[in-house]
Protein backbone atom coordinates (compact mmCIF):
# COMPACT_ATOMS: atom_id res chain seq x y z
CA UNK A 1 100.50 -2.82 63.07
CA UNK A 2 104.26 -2.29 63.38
CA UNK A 3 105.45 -3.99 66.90
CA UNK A 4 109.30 -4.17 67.85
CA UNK A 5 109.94 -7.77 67.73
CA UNK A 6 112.05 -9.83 70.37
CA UNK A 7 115.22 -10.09 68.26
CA UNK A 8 114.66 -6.43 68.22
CA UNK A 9 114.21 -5.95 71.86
CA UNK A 10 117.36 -8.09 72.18
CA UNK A 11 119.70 -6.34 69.92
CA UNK A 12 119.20 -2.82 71.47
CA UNK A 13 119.22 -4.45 75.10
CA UNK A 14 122.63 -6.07 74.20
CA UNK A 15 123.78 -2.22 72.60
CA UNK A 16 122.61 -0.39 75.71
CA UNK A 17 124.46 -2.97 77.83
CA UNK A 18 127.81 -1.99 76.32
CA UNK A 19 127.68 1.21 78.38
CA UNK A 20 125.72 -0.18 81.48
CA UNK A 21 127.42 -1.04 85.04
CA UNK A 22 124.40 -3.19 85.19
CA UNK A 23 123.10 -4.74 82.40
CA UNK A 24 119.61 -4.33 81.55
CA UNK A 25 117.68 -7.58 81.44
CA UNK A 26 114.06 -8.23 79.10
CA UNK A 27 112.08 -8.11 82.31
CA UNK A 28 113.47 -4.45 82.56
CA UNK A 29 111.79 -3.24 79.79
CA UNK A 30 108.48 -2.33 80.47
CA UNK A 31 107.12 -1.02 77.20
CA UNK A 32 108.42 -0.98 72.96
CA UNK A 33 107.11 1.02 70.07
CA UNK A 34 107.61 0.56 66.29
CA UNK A 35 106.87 2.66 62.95
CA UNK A 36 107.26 2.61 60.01
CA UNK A 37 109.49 4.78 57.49
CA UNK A 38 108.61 5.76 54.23
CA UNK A 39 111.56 5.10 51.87
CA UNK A 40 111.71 5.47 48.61
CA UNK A 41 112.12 1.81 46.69
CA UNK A 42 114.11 3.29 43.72
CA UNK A 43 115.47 6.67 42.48
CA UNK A 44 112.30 9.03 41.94
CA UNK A 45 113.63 10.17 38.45
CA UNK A 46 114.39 6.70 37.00
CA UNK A 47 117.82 5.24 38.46
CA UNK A 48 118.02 1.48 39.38
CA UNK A 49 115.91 0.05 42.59
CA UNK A 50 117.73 -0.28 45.70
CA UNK A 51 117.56 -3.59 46.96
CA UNK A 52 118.50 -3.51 51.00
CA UNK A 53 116.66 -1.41 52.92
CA UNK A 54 119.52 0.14 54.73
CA UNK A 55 120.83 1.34 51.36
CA UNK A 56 117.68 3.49 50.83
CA UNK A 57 117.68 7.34 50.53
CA UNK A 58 115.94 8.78 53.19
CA UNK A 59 115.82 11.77 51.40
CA UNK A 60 112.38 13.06 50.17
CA UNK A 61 111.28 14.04 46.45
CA UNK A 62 108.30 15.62 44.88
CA UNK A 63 106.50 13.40 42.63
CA UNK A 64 104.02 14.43 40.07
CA UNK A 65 100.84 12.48 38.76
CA UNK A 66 99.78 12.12 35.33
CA UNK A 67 96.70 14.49 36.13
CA UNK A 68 98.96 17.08 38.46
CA UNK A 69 98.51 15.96 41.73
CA UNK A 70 101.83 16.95 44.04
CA UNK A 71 103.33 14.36 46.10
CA UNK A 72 105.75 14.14 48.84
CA UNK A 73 107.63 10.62 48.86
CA UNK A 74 109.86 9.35 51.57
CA UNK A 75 112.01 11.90 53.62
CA UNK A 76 112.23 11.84 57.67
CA UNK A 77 109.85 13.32 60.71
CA UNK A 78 112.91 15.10 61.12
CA UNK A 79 112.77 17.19 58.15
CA UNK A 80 109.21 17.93 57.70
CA UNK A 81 109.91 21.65 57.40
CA UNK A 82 112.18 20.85 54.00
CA UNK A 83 109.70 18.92 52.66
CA UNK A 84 107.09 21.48 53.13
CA UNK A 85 108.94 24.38 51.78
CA UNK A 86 109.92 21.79 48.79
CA UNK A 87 106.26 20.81 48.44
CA UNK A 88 104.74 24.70 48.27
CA UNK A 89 107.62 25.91 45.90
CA UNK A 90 107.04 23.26 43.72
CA UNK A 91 103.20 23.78 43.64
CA UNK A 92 104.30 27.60 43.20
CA UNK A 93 106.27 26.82 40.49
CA UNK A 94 103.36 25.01 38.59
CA UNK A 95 100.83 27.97 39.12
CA UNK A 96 102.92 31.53 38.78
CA UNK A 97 105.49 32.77 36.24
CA UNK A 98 109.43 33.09 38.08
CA UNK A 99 109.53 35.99 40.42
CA UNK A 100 106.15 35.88 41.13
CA UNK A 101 106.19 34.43 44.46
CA UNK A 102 108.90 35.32 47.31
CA UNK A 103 111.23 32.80 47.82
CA UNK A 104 110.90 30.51 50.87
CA UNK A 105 111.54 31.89 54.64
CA UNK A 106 111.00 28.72 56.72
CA UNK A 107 114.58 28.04 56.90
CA UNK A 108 114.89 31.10 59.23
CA UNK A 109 111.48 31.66 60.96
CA UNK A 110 112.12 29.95 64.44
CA UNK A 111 109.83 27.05 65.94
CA UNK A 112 106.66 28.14 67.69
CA UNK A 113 108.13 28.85 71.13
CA UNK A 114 111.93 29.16 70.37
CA UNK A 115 113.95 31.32 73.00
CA UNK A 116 117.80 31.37 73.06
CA UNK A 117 119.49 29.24 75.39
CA UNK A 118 121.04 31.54 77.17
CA UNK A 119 118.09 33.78 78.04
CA UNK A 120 116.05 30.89 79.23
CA UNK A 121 116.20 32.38 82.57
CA UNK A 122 114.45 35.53 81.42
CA UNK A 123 110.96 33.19 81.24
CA UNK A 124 108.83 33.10 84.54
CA UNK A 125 107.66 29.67 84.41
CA UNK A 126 108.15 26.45 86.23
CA UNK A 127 111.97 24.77 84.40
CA UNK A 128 109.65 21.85 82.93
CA UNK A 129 107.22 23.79 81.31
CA UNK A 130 110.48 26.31 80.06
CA UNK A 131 112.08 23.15 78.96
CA UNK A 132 109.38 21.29 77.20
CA UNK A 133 107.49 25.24 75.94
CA UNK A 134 110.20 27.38 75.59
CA UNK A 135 108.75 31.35 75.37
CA UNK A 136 105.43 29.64 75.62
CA UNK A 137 106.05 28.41 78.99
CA UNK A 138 104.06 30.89 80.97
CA UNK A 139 100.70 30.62 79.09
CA UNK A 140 101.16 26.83 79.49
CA UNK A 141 101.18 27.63 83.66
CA UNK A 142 98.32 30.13 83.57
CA UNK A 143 95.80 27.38 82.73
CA UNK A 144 93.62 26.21 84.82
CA UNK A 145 95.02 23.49 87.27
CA UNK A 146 93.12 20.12 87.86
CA UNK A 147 93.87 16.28 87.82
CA UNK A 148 97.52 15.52 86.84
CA UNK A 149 98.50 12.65 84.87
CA UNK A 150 101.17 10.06 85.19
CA UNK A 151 105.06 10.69 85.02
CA UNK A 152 104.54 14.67 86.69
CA UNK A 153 102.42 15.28 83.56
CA UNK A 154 100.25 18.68 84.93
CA UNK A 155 96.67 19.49 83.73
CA UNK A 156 98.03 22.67 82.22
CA UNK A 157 100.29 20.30 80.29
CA UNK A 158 97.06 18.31 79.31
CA UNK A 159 94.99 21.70 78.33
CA UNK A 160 97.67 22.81 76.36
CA UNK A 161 97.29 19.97 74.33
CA UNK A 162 93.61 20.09 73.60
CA UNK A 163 93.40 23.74 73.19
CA UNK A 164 96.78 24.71 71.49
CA UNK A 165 98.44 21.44 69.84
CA UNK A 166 94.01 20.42 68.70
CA UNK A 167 94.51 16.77 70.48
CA UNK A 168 91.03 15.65 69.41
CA UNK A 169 90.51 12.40 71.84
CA UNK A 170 91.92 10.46 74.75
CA UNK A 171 94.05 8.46 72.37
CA UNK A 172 95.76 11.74 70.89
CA UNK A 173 96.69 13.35 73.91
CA UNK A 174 98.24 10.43 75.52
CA UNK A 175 99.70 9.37 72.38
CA UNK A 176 100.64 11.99 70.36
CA UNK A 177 100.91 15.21 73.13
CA UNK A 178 102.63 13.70 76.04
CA UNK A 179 104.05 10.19 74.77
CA UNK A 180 102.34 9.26 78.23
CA UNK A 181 100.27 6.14 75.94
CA UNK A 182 103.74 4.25 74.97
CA UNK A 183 103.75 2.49 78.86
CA UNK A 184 100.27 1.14 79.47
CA UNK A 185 100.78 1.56 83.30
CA UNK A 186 101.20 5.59 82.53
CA UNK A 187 98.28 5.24 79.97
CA UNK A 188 96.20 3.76 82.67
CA UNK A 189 97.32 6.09 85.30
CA UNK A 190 96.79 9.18 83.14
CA UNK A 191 92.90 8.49 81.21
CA UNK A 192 91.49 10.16 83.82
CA UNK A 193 93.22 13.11 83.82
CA UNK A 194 93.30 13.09 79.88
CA UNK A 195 89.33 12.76 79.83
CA UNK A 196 89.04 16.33 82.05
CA UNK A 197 91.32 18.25 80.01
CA UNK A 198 89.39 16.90 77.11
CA UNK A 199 86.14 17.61 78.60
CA UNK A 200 86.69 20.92 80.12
């Protein structure tokens, strides 16, 4: 299980204290995550290995197995959409002739929920939900109300997450839907709450 170490800790502490009128001390720090990235170890199409991990692409690439299977190697959380769109044309590729299939439109279809800046105001919801939900916003406040969670977290917030983003137990919602599991006071303050959305 990837854990941020104390050198870790200490390095970003000693970063974030460039910029602080008062420094930050370890007791400050009340909670720490870690994952881990999947680079590639060498160039996908034969080139030499690279040997530091900070030299590593963290590009993607679309690997092929001897029996067909499509892979998606490395690449960032970030760009998730490219590698999709780079992982159906290339499976498109394999199956129909050129022309066959339109080209790609991810690029400009807009994110579940996307609303221009500017006309943010035009959205009758609370500013969190319009913040955090964009044009969804006002079916996230016409759920049903009920026991909030930690850090102002609403049970509409929690509902939304079980019955629109398919959080499946405690563990996702907390974890996954409201990042309300990565400081164990706000986990413990919040099960509650995250066991009636699940539940209703």
């Amino acid at each position: 299980m990837p854990h941020a170490s104390e050198a870790e800790i200490a390095v970003l502490l000693d970063t974030v204290n460039t910029v602080m009128e008062r420094p930050l001390e370890r007791s400050d720090v009340v909670a720490t995550f870690a994952g881990l990235r999947p680079l590639l170890t060498s160039d996908p199409h034969g080139g030499a290995a690279d040997t530091e991990t900070s030299d590593l692409s963290r590009h993607h690439a679309i690997l092929e197995s001897p029996t067909g299977v499509l892979s998606v190697v490395g690449g960032k959380l970030t760009t998730y959409r490219r590698m999709a769109q780079d992982g159906v044309d290339a499976a498109a590729a394999r199956r129909f002739a050129p022309g066959e299939v339109a080209a790609s439109v991810t690029r400009s279809l807009p994110l579940v929920g996307a609303w221009p800046r500017v006309r943010t105001a035009e959205i009758r919801a609370a500013p969190r939900f319009v913040r955090r939900y964009g044009a969804e916003a006002p079916f996230v406040a016409a759920l049903p109300d009920g026991p909030a969670a930690a850090r102002g977290v609403t049970a509409q917030e929690l509902r939304w997450g079980v019955r629109v983003e398919g959080a499946l137990d405690v563990d996702d919602l907390l974890d996954r839907r409201t990042r309300l599991g990565l400081v164990r006071a706000d986990r413990e303050a919040s099960m509650d709450a995250a066991a009636a959305a699940l539940a209703d």
